[in-house]
Protein backbone atom coordinates (compact mmCIF):
# COMPACT_ATOMS: atom_id res chain seq x y z
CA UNK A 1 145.96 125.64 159.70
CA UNK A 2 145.45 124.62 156.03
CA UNK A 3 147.97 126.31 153.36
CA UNK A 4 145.97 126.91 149.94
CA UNK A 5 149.04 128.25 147.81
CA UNK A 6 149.26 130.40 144.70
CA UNK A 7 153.32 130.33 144.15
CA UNK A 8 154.40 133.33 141.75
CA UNK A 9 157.98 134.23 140.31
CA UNK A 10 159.38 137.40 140.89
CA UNK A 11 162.96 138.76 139.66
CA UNK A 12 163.11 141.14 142.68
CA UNK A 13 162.07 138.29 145.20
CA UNK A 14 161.97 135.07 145.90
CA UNK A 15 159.60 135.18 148.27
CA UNK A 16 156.38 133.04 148.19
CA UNK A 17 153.04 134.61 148.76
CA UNK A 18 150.09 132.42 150.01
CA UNK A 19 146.08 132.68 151.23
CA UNK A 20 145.91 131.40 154.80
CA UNK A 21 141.84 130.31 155.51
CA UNK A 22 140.92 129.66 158.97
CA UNK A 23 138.92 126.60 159.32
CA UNK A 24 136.40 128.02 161.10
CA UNK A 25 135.93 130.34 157.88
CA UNK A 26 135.97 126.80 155.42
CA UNK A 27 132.82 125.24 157.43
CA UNK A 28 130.85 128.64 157.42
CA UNK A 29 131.42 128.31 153.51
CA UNK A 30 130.56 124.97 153.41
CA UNK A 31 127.40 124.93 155.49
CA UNK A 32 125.98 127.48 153.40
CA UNK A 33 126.85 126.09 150.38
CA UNK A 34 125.07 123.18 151.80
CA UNK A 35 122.13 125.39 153.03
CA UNK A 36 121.38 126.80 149.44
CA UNK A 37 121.56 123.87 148.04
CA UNK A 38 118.89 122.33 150.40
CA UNK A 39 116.63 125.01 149.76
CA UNK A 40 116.89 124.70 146.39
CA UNK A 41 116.29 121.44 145.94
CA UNK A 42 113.30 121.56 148.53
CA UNK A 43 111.88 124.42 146.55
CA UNK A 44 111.78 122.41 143.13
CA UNK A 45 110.18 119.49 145.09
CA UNK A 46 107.74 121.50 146.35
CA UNK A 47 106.73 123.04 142.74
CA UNK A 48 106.77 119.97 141.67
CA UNK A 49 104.06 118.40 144.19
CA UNK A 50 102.14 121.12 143.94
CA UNK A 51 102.29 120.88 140.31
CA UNK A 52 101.41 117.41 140.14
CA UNK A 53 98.46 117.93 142.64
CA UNK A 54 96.71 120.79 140.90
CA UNK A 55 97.08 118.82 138.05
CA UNK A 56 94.97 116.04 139.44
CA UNK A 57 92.49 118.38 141.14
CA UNK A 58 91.73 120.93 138.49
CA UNK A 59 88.55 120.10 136.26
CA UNK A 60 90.59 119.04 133.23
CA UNK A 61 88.58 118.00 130.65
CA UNK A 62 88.12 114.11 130.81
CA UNK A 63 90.29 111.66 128.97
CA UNK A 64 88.80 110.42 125.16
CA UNK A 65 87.82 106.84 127.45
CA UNK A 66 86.02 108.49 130.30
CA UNK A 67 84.17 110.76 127.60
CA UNK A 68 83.10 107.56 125.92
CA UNK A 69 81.53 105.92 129.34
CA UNK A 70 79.69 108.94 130.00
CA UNK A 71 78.02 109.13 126.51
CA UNK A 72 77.65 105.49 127.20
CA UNK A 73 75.77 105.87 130.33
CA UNK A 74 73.68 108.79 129.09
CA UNK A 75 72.72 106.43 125.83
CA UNK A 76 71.80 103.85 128.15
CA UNK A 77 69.37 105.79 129.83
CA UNK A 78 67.84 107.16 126.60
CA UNK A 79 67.47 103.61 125.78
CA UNK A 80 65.82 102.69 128.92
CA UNK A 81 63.58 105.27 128.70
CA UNK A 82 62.19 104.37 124.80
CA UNK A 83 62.08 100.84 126.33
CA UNK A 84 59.66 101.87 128.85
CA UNK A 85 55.81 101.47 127.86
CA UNK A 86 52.97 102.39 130.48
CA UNK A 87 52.30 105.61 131.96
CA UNK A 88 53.74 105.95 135.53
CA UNK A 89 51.95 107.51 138.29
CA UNK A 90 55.01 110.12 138.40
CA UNK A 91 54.13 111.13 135.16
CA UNK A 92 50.27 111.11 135.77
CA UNK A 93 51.41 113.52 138.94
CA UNK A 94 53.57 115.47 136.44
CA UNK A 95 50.48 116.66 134.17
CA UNK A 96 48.36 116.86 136.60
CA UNK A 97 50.05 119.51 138.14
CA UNK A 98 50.94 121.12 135.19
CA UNK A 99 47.22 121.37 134.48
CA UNK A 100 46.75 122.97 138.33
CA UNK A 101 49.53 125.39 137.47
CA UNK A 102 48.04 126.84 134.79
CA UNK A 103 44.51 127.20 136.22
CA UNK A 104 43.05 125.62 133.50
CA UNK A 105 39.51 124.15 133.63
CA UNK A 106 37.62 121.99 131.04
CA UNK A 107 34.48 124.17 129.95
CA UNK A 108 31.07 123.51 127.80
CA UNK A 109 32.01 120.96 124.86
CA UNK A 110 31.07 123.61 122.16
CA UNK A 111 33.19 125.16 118.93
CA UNK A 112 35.10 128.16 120.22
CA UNK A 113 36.66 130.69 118.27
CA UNK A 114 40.07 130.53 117.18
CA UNK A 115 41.67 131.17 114.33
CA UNK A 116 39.55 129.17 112.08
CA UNK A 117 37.72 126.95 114.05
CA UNK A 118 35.88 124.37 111.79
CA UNK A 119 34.37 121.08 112.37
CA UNK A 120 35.55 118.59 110.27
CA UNK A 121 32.69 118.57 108.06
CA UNK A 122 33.48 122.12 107.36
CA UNK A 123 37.60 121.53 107.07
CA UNK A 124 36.24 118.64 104.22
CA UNK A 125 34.39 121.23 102.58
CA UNK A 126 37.34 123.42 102.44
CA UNK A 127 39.78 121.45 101.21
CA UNK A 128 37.26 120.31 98.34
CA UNK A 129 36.91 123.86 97.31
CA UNK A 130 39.98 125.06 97.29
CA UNK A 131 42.10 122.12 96.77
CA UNK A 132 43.71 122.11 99.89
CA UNK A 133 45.03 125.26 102.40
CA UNK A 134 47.03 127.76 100.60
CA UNK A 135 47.13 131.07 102.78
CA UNK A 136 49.84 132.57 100.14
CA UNK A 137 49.51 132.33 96.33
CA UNK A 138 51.97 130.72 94.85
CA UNK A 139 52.97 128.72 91.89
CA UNK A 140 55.86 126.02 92.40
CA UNK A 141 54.77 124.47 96.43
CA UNK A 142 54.71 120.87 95.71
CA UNK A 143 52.98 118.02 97.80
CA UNK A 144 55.22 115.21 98.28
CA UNK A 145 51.57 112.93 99.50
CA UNK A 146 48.94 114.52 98.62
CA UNK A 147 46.31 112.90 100.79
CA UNK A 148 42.62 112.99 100.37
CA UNK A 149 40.62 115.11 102.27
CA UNK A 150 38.80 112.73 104.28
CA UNK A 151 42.22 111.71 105.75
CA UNK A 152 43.01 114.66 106.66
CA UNK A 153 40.39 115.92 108.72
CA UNK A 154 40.65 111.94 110.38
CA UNK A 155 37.34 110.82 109.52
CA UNK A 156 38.75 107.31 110.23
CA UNK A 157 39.64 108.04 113.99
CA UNK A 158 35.29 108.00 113.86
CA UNK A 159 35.11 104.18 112.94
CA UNK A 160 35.41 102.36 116.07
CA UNK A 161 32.97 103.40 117.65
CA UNK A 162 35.01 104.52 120.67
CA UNK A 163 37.49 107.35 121.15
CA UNK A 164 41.22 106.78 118.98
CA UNK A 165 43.00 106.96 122.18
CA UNK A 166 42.13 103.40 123.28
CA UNK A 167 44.72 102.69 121.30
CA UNK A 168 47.55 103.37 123.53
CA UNK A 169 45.63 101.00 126.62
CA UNK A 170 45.68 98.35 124.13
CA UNK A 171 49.43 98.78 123.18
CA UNK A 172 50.68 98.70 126.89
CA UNK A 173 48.49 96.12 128.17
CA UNK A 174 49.54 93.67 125.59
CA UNK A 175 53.36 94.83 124.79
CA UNK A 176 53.95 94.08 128.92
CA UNK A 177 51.60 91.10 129.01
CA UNK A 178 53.66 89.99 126.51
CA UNK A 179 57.16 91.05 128.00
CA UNK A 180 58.30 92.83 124.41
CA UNK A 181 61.39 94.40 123.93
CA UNK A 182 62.38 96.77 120.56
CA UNK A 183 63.69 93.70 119.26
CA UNK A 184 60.88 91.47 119.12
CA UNK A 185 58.75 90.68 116.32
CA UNK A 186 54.56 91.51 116.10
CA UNK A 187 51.44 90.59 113.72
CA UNK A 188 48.56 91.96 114.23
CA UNK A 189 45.62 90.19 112.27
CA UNK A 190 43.29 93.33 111.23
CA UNK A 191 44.84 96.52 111.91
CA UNK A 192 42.74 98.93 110.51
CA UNK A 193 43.81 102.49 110.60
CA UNK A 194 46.67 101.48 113.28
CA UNK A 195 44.92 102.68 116.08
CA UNK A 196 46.84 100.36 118.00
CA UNK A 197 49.34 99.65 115.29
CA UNK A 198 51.25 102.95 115.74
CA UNK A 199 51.98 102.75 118.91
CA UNK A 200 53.78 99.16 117.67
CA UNK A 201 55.43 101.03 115.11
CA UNK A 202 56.80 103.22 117.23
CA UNK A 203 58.35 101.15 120.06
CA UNK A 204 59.78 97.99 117.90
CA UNK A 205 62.81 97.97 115.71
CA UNK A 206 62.39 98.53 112.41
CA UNK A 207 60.36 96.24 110.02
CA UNK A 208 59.09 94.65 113.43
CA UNK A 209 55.75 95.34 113.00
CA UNK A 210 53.62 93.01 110.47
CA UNK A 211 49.55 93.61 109.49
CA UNK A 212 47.22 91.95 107.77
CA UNK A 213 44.29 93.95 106.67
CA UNK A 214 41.47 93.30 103.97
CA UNK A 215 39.83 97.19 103.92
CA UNK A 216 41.11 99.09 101.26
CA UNK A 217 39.97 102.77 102.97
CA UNK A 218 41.73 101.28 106.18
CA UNK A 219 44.99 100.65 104.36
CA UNK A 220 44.79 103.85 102.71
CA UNK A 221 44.42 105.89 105.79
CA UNK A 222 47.34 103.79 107.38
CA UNK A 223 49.78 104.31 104.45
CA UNK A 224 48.87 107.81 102.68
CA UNK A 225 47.98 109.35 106.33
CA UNK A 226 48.98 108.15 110.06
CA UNK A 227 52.22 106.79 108.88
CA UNK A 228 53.52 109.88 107.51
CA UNK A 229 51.71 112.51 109.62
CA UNK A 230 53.21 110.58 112.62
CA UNK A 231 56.89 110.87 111.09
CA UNK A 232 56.99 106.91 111.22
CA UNK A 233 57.50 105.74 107.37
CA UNK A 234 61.48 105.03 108.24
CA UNK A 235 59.75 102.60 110.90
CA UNK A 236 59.22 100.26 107.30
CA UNK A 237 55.88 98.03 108.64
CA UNK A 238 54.78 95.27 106.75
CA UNK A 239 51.63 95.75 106.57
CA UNK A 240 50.07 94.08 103.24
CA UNK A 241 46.36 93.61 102.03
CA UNK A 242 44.91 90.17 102.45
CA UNK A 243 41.99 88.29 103.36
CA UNK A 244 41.35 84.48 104.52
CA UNK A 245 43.65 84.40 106.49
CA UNK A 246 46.84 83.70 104.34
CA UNK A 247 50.33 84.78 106.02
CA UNK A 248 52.40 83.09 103.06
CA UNK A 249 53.34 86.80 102.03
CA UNK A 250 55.51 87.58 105.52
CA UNK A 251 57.60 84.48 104.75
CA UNK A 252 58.06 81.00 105.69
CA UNK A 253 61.25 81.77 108.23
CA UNK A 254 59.61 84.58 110.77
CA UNK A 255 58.74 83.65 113.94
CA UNK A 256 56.71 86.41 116.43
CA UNK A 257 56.94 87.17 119.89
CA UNK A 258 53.27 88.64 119.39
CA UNK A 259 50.03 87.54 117.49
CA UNK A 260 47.31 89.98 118.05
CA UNK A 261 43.41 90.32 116.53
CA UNK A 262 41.58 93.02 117.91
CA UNK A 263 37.72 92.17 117.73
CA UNK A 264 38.40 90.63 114.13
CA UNK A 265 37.32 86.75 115.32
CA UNK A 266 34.21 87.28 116.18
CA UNK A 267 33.16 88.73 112.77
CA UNK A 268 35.35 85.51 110.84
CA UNK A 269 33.27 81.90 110.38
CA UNK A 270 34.67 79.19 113.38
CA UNK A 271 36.14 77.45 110.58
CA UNK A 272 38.42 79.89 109.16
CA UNK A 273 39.85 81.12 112.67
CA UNK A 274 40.68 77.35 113.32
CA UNK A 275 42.23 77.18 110.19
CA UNK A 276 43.89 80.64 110.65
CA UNK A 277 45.19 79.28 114.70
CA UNK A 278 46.42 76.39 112.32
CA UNK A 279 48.45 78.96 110.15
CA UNK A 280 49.85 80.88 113.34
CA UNK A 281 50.94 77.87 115.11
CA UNK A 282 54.38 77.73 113.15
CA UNK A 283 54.82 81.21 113.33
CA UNK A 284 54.72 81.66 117.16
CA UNK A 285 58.07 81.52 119.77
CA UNK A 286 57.07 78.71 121.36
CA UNK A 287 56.47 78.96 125.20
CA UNK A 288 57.50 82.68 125.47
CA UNK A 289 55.16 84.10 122.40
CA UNK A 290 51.61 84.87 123.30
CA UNK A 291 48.59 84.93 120.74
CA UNK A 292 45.92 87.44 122.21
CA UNK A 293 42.16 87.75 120.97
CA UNK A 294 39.76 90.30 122.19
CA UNK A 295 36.00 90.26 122.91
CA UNK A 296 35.29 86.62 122.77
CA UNK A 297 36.73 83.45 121.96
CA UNK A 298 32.99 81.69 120.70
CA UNK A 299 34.67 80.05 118.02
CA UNK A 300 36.39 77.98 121.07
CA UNK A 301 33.64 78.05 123.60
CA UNK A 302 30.99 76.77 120.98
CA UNK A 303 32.72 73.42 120.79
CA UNK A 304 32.55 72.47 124.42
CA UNK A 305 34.87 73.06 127.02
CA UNK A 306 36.82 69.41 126.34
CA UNK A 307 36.41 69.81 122.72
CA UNK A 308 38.01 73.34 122.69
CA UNK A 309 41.21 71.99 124.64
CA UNK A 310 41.32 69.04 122.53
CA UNK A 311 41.78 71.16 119.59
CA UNK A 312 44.04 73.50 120.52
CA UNK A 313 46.37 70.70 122.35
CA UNK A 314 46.29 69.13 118.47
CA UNK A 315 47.45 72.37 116.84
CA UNK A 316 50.26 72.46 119.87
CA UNK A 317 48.76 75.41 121.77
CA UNK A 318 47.74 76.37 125.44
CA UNK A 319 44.37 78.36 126.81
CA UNK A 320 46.24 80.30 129.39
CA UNK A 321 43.00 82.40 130.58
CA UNK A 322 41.63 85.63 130.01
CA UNK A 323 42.38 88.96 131.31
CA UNK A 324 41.68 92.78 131.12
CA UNK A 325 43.36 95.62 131.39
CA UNK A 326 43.46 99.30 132.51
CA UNK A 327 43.38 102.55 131.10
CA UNK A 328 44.31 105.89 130.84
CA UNK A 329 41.90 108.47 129.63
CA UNK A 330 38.50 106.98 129.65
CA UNK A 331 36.51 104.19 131.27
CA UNK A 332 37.74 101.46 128.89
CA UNK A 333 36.87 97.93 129.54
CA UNK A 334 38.14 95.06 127.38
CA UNK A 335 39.08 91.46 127.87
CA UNK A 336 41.35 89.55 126.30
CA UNK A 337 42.27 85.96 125.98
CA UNK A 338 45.21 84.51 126.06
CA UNK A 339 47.16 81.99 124.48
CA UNK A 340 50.91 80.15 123.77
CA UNK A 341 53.02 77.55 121.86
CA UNK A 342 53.66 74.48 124.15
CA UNK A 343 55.20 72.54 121.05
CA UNK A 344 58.78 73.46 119.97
């Protein structure tokens, strides 16, 4: 037996009281003790798991680093998709049924009504007359560009004597002949109304994009008309008036990854495009930049064969062959010739 004692003093006895436990009663007491305590501890473990693995389940919002490599992944695929330049046949696919759809089928090439329709010889008229299109009368609008009329109604889309949208064959076929990237550096040697030019504009970095043009209307329908209307004036081109030839004005330090003329040799004197090529030579990456002419290369061929290699191997470049490309709304056929910079 185990004695747990609780002595007292008493003046009538002298007697000493105790609590007699039986032992059998001590380990029931303790084992339970022991038994809560278990459960209670297992209890807060188990909260605490289950805690921690909800926590690592649940769709918590992503740390400030993971954030940052998906906005990183997503810009990465924006970029790659402004890097891209021809049409693929998924997207060809993509319009086309679009186009089946809708039922839509091309009629009669006539004016139909709308809700003005004009021609653009009409439009001109119009905005001769009344000095512009005002449909409400008031007296503070303001014009931030006013443009002439024959701008507007794109006269100048009329002067190649094929439809504007070549434009965009001649971009891709010579922007991936050419490997470019947004970074890289183009002059094109006559570039009218940027037909081709705007698509330039578009793709490269800014202040990428260099012209040379000697038309005045040209330049004016460039600068007071596509540049704006096609929201690309924070795009900064070069593009400066000249004749002969003369690159002086783009600076002595540029170098380009591209040097373009677009049927513009074949209407220059043999002498002046060799002394032009002469210009270029400096201003061309060697082995990687490309120099492309259009139409013909006479100016070449009319020297011989041999002479024609002889002259460019002087000036330091390479005949690499001539090539065409495809297009993508209309049967347009156009070669090219190529050349490059074998002289550091």
């Amino acid at each position: 037996m185990v004695f747990l004692s609780s002595s007292s003093s008493s003046s009538s006895s002298t007697m000493q009281k105790g609590i007699f436990v039986s032992v059998p009663v001590l380990v029931l007491s303790v084992s339970f003790a022991a038994a809560v305590f278990f459960l209670l501890s297992s209890s807060l473990s188990s909260s605490s798991s289950s805690s921690s693995s909800s926590s690592s389940s649940c769709s918590c919002p992503p740390s400030i680093s993971s954030r940052n490599d998906v906005v990183g992944s997503v810009s990465d695929v924006v970029r790659l998709q402004e890097r891209r330049i021809s049409t693929t046949r998924e997207d060809i696919e993509w319009v086309r049924d679009l186009i089946r759809s809708n039922g839509l089928h091309m009629h009669k090439n006539e004016l139909r009504k709308g809700i003005n329709p004009r021609t653009r010889d009409q439009q001109l008229v119009d905005l001769r007359e009344y000095k512009g299109i005002s449909h409400y009368e008031v007296d503070n609008n303001h014009t931030a560009l006013p443009c002439p009329g024959e701008l507007l109604v794109e006269q100048h889309h009329s002067n190649y004597g094929e439809p504007w949208a070549g434009g965009r064959d001649v971009f891709e076929f010579l922007a991936e002949s050419s490997k470019l990237k947004p970074n890289s550096r183009v002059l094109e040697i006559g570039c009218g109304t940027l037909r081709v030019g705007l698509h330039f504009i578009r793709y490269l970095n800014p202040k990428h994009f260099h012209c040379l043009e000697k038309d005045e209307l040209s330049l004016m329908a460039a600068l007071r008309y596509e540049l704006p209307s096609q929201g690309l004036l924070h795009k900064r081109p070069l593009i400066l008036r000249g004749e002969d030839m003369e690159f002086s004005k783009f600076g002595s330090d540029v170098t380009y990854d591209l040097i373009y003329a677009s049927a513009v040799f074949l209407h220059m004197p043999d002498k002046l495009v060799w002394t032009g090529l002469e210009r270029l030579v400096e201003k061309l990456k060697p082995y990687e930049g490309r120099i492309f002419v259009s139409h013909n290369v006479k100016f070449c061929s009319r020297l011989g064969g041999d002479e024609c290699a002889k002259k460019l191997a002087s000036l330091g470049l390479e005949y690499l062959g001539k090539q065409t490309h495809d297009s993508l709304l209309f049967n347009h056929y156009e070669i090219w010739f190529g050349f490059r910079r074998v002289k550091p």
